[in-house]
PDB file of N, CA and C in Angstrom:
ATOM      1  N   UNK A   1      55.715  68.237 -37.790  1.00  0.00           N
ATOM      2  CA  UNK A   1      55.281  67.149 -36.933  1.00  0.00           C
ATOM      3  C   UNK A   1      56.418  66.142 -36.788  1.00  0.00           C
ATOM      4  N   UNK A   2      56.548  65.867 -35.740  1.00  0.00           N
ATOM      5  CA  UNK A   2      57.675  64.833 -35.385  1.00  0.00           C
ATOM      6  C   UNK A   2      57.111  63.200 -35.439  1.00  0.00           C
ATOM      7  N   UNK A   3      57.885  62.777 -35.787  1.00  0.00           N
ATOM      8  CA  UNK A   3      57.730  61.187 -35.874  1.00  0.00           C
ATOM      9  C   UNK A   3      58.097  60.406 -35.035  1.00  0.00           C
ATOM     10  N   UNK A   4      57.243  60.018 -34.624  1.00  0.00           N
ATOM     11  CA  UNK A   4      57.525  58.684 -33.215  1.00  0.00           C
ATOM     12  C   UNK A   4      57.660  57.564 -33.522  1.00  0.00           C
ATOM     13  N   UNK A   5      58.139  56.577 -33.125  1.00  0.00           N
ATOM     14  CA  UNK A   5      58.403  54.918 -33.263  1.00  0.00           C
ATOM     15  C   UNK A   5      57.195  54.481 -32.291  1.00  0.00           C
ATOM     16  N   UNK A   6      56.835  53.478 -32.396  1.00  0.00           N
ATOM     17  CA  UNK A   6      55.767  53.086 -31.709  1.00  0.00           C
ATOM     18  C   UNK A   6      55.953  51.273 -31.703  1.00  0.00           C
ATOM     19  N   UNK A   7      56.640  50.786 -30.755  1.00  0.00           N
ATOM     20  CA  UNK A   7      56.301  49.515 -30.596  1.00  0.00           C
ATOM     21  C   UNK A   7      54.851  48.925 -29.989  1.00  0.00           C
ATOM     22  N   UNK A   8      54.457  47.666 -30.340  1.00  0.00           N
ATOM     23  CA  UNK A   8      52.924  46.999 -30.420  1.00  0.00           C
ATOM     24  C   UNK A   8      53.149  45.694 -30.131  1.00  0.00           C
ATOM     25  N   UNK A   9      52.925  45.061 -29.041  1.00  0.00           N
ATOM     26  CA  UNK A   9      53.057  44.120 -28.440  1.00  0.00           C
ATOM     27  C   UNK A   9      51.620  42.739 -28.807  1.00  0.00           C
ATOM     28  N   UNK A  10      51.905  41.653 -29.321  1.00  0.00           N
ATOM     29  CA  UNK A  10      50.862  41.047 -29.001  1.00  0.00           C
ATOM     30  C   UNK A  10      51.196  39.955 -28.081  1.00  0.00           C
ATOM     31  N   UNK A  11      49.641  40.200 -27.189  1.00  0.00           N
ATOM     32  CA  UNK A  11      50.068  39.254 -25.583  1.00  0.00           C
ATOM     33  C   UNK A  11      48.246  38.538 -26.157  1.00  0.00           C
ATOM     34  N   UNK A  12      48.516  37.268 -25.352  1.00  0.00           N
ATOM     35  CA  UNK A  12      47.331  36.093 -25.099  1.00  0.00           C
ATOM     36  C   UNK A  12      46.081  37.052 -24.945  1.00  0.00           C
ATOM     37  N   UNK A  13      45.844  38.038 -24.400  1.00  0.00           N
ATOM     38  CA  UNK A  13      44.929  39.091 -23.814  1.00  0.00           C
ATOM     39  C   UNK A  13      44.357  40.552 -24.563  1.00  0.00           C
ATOM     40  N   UNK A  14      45.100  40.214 -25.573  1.00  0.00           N
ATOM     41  CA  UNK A  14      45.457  41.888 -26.282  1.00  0.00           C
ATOM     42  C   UNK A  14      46.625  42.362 -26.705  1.00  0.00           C
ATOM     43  N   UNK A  15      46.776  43.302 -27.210  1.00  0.00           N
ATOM     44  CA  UNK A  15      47.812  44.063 -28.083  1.00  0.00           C
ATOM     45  C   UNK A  15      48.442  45.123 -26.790  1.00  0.00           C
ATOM     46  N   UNK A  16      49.356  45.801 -26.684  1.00  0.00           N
ATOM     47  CA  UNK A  16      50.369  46.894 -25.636  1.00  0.00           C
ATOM     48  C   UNK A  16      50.875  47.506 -26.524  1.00  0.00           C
ATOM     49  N   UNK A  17      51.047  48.910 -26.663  1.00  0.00           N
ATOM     50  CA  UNK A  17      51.300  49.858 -27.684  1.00  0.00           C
ATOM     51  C   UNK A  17      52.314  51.018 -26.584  1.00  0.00           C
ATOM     52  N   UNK A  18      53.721  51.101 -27.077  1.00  0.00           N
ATOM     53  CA  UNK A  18      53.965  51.858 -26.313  1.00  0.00           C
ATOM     54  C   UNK A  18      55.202  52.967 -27.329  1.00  0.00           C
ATOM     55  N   UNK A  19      55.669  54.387 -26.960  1.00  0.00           N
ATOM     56  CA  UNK A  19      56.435  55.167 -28.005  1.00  0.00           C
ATOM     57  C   UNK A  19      57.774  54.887 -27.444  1.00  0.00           C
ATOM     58  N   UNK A  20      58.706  54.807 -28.670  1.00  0.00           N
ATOM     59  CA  UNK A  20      60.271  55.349 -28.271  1.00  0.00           C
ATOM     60  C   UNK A  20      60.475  56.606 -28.310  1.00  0.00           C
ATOM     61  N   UNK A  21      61.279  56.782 -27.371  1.00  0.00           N
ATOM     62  CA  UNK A  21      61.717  59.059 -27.227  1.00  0.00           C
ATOM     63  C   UNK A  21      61.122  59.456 -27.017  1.00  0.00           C
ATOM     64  N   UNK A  22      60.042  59.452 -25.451  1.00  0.00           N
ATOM     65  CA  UNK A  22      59.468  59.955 -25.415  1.00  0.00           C
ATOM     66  C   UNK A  22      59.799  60.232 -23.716  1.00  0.00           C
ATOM     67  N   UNK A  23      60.212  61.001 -22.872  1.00  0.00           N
ATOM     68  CA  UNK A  23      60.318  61.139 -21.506  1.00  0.00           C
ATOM     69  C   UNK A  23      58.295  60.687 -20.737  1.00  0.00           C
ATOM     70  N   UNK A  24      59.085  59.898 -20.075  1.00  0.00           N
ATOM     71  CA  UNK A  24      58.185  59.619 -19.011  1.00  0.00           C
ATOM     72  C   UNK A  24      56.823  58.261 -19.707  1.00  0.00           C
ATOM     73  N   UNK A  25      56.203  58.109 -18.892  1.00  0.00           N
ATOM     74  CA  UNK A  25      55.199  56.617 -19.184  1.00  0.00           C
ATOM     75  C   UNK A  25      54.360  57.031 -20.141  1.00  0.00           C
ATOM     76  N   UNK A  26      53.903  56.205 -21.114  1.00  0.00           N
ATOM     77  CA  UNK A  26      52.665  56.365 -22.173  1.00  0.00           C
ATOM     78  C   UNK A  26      52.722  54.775 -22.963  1.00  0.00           C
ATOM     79  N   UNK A  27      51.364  54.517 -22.527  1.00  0.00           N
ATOM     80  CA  UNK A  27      51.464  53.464 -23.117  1.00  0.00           C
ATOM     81  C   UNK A  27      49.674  53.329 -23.524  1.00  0.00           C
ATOM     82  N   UNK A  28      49.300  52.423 -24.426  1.00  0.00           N
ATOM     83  CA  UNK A  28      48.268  52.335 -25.087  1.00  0.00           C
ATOM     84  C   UNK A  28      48.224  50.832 -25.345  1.00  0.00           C
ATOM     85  N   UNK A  29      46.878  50.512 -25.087  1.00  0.00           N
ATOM     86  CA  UNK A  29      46.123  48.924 -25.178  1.00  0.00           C
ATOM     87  C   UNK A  29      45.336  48.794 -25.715  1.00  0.00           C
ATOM     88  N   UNK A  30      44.666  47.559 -26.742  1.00  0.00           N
ATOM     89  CA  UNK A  30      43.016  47.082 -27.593  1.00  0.00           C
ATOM     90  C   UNK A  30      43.096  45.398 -27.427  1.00  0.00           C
ATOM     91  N   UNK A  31      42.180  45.247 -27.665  1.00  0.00           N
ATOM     92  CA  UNK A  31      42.013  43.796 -28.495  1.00  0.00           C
ATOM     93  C   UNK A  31      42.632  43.724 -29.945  1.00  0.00           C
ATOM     94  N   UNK A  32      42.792  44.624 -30.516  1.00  0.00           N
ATOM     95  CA  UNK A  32      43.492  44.794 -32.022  1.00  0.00           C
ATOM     96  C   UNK A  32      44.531  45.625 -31.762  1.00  0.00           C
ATOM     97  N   UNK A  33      45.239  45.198 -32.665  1.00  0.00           N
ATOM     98  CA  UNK A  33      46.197  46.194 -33.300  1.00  0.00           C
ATOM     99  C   UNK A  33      46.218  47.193 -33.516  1.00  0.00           C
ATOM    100  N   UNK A  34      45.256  47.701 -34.399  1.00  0.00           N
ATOM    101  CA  UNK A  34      44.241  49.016 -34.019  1.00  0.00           C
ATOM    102  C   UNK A  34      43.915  49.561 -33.431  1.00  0.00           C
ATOM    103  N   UNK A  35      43.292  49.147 -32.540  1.00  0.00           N
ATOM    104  CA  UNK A  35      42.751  49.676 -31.017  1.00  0.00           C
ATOM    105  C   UNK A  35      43.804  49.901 -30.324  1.00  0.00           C
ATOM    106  N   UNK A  36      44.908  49.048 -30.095  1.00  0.00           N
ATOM    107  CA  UNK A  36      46.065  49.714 -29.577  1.00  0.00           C
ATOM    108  C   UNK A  36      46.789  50.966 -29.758  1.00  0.00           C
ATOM    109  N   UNK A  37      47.225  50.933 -31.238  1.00  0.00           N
ATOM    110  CA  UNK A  37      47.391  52.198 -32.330  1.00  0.00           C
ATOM    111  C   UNK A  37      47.084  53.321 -31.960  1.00  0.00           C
ATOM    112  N   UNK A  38      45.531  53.180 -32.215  1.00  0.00           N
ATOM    113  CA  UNK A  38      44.849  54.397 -31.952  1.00  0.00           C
ATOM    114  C   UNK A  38      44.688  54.644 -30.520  1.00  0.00           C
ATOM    115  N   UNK A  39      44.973  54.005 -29.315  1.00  0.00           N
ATOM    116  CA  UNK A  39      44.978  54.116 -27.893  1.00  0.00           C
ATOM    117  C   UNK A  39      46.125  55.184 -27.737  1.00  0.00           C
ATOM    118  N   UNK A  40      47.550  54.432 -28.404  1.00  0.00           N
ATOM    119  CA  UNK A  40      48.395  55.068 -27.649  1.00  0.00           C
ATOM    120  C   UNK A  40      48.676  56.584 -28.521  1.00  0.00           C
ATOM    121  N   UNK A  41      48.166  56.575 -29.592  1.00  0.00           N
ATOM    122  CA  UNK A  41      48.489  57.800 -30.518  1.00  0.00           C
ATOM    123  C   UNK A  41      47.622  58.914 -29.664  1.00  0.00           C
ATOM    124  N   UNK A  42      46.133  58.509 -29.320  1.00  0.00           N
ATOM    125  CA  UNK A  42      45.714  59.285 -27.986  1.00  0.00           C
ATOM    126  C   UNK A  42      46.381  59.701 -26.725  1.00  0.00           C
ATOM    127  N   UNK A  43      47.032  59.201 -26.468  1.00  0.00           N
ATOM    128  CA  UNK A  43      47.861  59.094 -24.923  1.00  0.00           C
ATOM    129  C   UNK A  43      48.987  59.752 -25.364  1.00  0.00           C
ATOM    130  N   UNK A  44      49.468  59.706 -26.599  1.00  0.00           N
ATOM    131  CA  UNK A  44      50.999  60.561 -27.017  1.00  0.00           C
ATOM    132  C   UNK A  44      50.360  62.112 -26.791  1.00  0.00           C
ATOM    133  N   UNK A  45      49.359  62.222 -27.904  1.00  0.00           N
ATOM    134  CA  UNK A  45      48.801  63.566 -27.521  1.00  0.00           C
ATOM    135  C   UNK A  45      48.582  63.980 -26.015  1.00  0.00           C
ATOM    136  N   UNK A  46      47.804  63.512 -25.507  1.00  0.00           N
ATOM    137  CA  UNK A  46      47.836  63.763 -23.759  1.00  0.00           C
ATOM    138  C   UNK A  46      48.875  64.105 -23.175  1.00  0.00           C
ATOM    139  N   UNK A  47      49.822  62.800 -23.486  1.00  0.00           N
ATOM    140  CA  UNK A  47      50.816  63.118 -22.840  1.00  0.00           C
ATOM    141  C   UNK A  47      52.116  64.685 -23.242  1.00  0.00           C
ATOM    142  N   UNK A  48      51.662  64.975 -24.405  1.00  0.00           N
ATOM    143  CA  UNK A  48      52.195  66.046 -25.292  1.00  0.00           C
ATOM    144  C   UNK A  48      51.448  67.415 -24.841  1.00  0.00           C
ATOM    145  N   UNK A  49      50.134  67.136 -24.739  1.00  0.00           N
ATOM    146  CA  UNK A  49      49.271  68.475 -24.406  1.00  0.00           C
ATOM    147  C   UNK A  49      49.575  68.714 -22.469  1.00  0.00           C
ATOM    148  N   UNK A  50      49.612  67.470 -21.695  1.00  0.00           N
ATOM    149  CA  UNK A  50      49.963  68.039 -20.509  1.00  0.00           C
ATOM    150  C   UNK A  50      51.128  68.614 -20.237  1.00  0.00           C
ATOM    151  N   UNK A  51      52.363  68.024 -20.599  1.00  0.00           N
ATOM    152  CA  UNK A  51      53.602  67.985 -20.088  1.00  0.00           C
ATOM    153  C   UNK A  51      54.591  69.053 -20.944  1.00  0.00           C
ATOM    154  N   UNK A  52      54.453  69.294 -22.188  1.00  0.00           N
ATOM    155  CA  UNK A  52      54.553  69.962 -23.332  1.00  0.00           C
ATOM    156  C   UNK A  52      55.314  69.570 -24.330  1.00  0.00           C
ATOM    157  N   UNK A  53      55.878  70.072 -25.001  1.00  0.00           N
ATOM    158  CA  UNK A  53      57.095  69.837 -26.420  1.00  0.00           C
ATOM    159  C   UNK A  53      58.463  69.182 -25.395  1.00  0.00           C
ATOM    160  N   UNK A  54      58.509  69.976 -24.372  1.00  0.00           N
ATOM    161  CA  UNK A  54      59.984  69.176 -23.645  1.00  0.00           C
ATOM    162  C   UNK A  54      59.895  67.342 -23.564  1.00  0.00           C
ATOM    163  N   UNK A  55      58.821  67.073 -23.618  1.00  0.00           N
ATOM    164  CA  UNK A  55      58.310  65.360 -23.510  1.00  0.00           C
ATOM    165  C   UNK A  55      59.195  64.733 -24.272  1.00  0.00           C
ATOM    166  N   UNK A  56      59.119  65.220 -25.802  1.00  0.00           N
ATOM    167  CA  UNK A  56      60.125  64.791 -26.577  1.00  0.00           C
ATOM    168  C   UNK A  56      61.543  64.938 -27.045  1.00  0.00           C
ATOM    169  N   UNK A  57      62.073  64.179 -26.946  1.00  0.00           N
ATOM    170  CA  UNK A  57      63.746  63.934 -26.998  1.00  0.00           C
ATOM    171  C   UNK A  57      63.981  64.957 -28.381  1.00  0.00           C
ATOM    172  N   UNK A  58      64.919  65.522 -28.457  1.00  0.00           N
ATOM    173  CA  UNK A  58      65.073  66.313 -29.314  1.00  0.00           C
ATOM    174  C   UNK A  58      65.864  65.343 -30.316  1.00  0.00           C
ATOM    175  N   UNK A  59      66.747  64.678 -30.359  1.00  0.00           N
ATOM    176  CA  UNK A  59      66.909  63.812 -31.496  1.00  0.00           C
ATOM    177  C   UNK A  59      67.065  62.138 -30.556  1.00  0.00           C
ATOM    178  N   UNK A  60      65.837  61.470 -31.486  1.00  0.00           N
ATOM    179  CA  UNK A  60      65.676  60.436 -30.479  1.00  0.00           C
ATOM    180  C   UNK A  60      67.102  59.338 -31.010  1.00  0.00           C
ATOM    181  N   UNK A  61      67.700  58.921 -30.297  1.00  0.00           N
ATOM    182  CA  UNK A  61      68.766  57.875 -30.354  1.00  0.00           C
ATOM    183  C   UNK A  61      68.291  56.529 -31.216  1.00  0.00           C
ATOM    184  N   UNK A  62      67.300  55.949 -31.315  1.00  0.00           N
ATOM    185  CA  UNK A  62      66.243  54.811 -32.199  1.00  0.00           C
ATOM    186  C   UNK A  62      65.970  55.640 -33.414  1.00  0.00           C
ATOM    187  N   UNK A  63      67.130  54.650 -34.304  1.00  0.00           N
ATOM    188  CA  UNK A  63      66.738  54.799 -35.333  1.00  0.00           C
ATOM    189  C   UNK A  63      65.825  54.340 -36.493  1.00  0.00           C
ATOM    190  N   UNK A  64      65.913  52.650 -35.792  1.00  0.00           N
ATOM    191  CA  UNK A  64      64.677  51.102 -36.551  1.00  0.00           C
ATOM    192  C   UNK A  64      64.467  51.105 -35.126  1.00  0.00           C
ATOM    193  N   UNK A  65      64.005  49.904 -34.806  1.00  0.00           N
ATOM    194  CA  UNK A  65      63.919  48.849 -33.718  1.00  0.00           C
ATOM    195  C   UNK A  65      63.493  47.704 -35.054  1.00  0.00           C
ATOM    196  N   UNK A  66      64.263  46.808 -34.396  1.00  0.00           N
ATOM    197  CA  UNK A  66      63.949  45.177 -34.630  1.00  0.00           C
ATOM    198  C   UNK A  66      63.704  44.081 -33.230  1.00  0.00           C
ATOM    199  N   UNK A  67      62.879  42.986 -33.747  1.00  0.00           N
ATOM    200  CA  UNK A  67      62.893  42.160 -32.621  1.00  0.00           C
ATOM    201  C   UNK A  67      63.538  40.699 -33.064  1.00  0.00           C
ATOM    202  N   UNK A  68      64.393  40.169 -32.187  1.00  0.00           N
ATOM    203  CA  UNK A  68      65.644  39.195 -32.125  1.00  0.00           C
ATOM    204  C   UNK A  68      64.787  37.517 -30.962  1.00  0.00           C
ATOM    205  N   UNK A  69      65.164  36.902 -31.264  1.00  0.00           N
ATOM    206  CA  UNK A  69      64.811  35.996 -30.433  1.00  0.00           C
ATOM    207  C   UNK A  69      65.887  35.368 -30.310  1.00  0.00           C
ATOM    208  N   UNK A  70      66.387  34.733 -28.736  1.00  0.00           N
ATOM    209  CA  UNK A  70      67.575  33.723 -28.135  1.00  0.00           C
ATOM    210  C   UNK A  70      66.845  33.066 -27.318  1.00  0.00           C
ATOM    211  N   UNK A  71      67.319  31.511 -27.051  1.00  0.00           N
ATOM    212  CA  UNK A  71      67.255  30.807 -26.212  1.00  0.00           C
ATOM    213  C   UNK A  71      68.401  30.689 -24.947  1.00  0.00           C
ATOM    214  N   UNK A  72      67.194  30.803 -23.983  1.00  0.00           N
ATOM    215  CA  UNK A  72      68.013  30.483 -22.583  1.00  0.00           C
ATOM    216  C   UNK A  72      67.930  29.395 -22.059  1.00  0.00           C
ATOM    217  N   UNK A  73      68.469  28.907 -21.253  1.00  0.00           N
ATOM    218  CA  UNK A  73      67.860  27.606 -20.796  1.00  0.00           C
ATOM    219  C   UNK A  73      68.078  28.347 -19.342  1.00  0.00           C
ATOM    220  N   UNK A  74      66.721  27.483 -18.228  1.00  0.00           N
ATOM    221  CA  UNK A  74      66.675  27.765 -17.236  1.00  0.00           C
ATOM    222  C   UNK A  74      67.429  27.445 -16.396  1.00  0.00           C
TER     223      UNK A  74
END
C-alpha cells in the first residue's frame, strides 16, 4: 500500500482535505477534521478504482509539507 500525504485545510465553513502525488483533482470536505479525512480517503479510492494505479506518481517528489506564514502588504 502506498502512502499519500494528505493536506487539511481549516476554513470559517469547514475543513478541505486534499492528496499530494496524485494526477488529476480529488479533494474531500466535513465540518471536522474527520469528516474531511474520511471524505477524501473515499475519493482517493474512487479516484484510484476509476482511473487506475497510473493516478499515482510513482515516486512522489513531497517528501514533508510544512506551512510558513509571510506578510504582504497590499
Amino acid at each position: 500500500m502506498k502512502s499519500i500525504k494528505i493536506i487539511i485545510e481549516k476554513h470559517a465553513d469547514g475543513y478541505v482535505a486534499y492528496p499530494l502525488g496524485l494526477k488529476g483533482v480529488v479533494v474531500g470536505e466535513g465540518d471536522t477534521y474527520e469528516e474531511a479525512l474520511t471524505d477524501v480517503k473515499s475519493a482517493i479510492r474512487f479516484h484510484i478504482e476509476t482511473f487506475g494505479t497510473e493516478v499515482l506518481e510513482e515516486e512522489s517528489p513531497v517528501l514533508e509539507a510544512f506551512i510558513a506564514e509571510a506578510g504582504a502588504a497590499p
